[in-house]
Each structure stands twice: as C-alpha cells, then as structure tokens.
C-alpha atoms as a PDB file:
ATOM      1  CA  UNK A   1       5.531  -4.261 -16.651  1.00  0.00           C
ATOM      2  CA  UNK A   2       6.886  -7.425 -18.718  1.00  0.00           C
ATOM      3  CA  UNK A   3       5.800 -10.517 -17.803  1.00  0.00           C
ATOM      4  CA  UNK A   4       9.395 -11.689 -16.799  1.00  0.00           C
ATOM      5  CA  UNK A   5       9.530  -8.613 -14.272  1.00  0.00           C
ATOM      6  CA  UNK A   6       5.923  -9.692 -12.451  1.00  0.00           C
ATOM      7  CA  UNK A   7       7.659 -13.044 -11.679  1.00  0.00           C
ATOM      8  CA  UNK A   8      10.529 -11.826 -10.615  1.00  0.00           C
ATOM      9  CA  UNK A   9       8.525  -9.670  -7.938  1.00  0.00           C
ATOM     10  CA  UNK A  10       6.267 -12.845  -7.351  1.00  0.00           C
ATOM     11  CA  UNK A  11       9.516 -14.762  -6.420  1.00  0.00           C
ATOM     12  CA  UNK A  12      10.429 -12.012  -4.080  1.00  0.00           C
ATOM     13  CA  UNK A  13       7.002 -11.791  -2.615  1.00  0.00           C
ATOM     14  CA  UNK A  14       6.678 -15.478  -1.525  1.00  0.00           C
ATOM     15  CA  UNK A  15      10.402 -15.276  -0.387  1.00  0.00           C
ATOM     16  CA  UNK A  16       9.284 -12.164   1.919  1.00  0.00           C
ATOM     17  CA  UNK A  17       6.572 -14.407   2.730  1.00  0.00           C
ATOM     18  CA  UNK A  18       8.154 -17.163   4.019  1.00  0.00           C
ATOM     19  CA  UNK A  19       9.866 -14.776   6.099  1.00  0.00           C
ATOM     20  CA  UNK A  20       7.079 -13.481   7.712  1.00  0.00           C
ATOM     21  CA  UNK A  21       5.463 -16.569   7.812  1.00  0.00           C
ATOM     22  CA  UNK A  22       7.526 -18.195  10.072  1.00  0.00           C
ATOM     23  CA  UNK A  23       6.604 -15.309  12.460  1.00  0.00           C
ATOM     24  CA  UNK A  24       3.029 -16.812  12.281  1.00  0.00           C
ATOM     25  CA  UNK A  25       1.174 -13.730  13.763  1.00  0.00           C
ATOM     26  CA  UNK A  26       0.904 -10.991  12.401  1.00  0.00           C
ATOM     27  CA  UNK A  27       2.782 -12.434   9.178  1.00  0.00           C
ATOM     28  CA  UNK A  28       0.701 -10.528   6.383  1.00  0.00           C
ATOM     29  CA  UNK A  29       0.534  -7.240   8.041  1.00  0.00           C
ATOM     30  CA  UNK A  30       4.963  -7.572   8.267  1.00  0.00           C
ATOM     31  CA  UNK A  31       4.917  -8.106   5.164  1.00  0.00           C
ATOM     32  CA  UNK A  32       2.772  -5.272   4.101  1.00  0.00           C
ATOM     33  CA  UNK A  33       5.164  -3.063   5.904  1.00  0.00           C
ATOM     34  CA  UNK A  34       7.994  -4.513   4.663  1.00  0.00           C
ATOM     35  CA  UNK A  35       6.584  -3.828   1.437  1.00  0.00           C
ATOM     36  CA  UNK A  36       5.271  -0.613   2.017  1.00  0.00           C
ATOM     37  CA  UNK A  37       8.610   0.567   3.338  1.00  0.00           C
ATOM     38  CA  UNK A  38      11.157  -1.184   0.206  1.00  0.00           C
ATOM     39  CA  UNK A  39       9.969  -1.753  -2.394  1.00  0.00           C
ATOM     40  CA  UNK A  40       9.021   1.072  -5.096  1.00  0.00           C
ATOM     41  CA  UNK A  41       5.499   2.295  -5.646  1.00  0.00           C
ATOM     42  CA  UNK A  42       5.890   1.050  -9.071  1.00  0.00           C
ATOM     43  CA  UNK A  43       6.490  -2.257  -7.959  1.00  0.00           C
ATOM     44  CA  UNK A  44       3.768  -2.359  -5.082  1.00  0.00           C
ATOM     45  CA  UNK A  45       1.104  -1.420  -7.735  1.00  0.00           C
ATOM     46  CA  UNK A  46       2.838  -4.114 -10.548  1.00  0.00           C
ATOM     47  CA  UNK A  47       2.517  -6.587  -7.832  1.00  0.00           C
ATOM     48  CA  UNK A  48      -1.345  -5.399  -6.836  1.00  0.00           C
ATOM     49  CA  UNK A  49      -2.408  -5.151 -10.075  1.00  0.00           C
ATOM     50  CA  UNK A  50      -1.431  -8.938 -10.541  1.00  0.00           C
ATOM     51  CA  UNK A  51      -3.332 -10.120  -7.327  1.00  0.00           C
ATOM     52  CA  UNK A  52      -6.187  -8.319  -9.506  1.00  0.00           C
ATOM     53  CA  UNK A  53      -6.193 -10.884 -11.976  1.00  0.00           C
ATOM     54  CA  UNK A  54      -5.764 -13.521  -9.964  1.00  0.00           C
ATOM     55  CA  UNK A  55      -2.032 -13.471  -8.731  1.00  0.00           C
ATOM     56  CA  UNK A  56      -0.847 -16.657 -10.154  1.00  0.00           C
ATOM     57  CA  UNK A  57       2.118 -18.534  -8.266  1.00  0.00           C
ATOM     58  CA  UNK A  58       1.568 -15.887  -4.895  1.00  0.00           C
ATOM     59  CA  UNK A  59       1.341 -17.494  -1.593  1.00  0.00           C
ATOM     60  CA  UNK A  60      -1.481 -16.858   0.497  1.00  0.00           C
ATOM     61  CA  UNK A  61       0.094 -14.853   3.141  1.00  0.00           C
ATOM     62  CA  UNK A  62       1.708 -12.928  -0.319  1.00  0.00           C
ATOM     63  CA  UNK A  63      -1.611 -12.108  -0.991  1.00  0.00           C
ATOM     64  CA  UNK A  64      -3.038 -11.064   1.886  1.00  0.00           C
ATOM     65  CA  UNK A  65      -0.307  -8.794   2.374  1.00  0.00           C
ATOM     66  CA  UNK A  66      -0.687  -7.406  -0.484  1.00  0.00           C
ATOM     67  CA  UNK A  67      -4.403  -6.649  -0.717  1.00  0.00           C
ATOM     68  CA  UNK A  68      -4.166  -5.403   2.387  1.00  0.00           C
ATOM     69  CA  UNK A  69      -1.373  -2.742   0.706  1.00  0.00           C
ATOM     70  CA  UNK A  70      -4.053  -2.155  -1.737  1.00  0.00           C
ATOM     71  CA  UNK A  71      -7.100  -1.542   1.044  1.00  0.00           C
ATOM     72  CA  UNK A  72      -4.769   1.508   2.705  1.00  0.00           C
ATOM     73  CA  UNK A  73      -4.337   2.863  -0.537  1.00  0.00           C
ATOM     74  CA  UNK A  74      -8.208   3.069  -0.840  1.00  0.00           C
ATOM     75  CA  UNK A  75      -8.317   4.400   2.544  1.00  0.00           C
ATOM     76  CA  UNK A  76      -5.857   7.251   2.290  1.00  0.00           C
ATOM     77  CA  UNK A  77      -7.459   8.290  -1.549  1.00  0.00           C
END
C-alpha cells in the first residue's frame, strides 16, 4: 500500500478514535469492532502492518484497537 494510502487510513483511525474515545470505556475494543465490521481486510492488515513498525501519527487508543484486531487474528489462525 502507498504511503499516501497508510495516512489516509491513519487519519481515519484517530478520527474513529476520537469517537470511541469519548466513550471512555471500553473505547479500544469499539473501535476494534468498528473496524472489524467496515473496513476491508486489506485495509485492517495495511493499518496492522503499520502499528508493526511503529505506527507513526496513531493515537493510543488507535493502537490499542488495532493490536488488539491483530491478537484475534492470532487467536482464530
């Protein structure tokens, strides 16, 4: 994925975030589901695979979320 799409999906993760966030509990495990149920696998793994190396200009609750998307996937392989 080009560089230009991974921060487009980072902008749209820490928007999500801030969504969720404002929900305080239970804010990175929404978001997972959200995530889980709209976006595209392809984007879900774009978006883990950046967290991999770091995940640059994510939120914190972004990032929980989405290693916790990436912990289920280990679970259910």
């Amino acid at each position: 994925m080009s560089h230009n799409s991974v921060e487009k999906l980072v902008k749209m993760a820490n928007q999500i975030g801030d969504f969720f966030g404002a929900q305080k509990i239970g804010a990175a495990s929404g978001m997972a589901e959200h995530l889980r149920k709209f976006w595209a696998p392809h984007m879900r793994e774009a978006i883990s695979e950046h967290v991999q190396h770091g995940g640059d200009g994510l939120s914190p609750i972004a990032i929980e979320a989405i290693k916790l998307l990436a912990a289920e996937k280990k679970g259910a392989a």
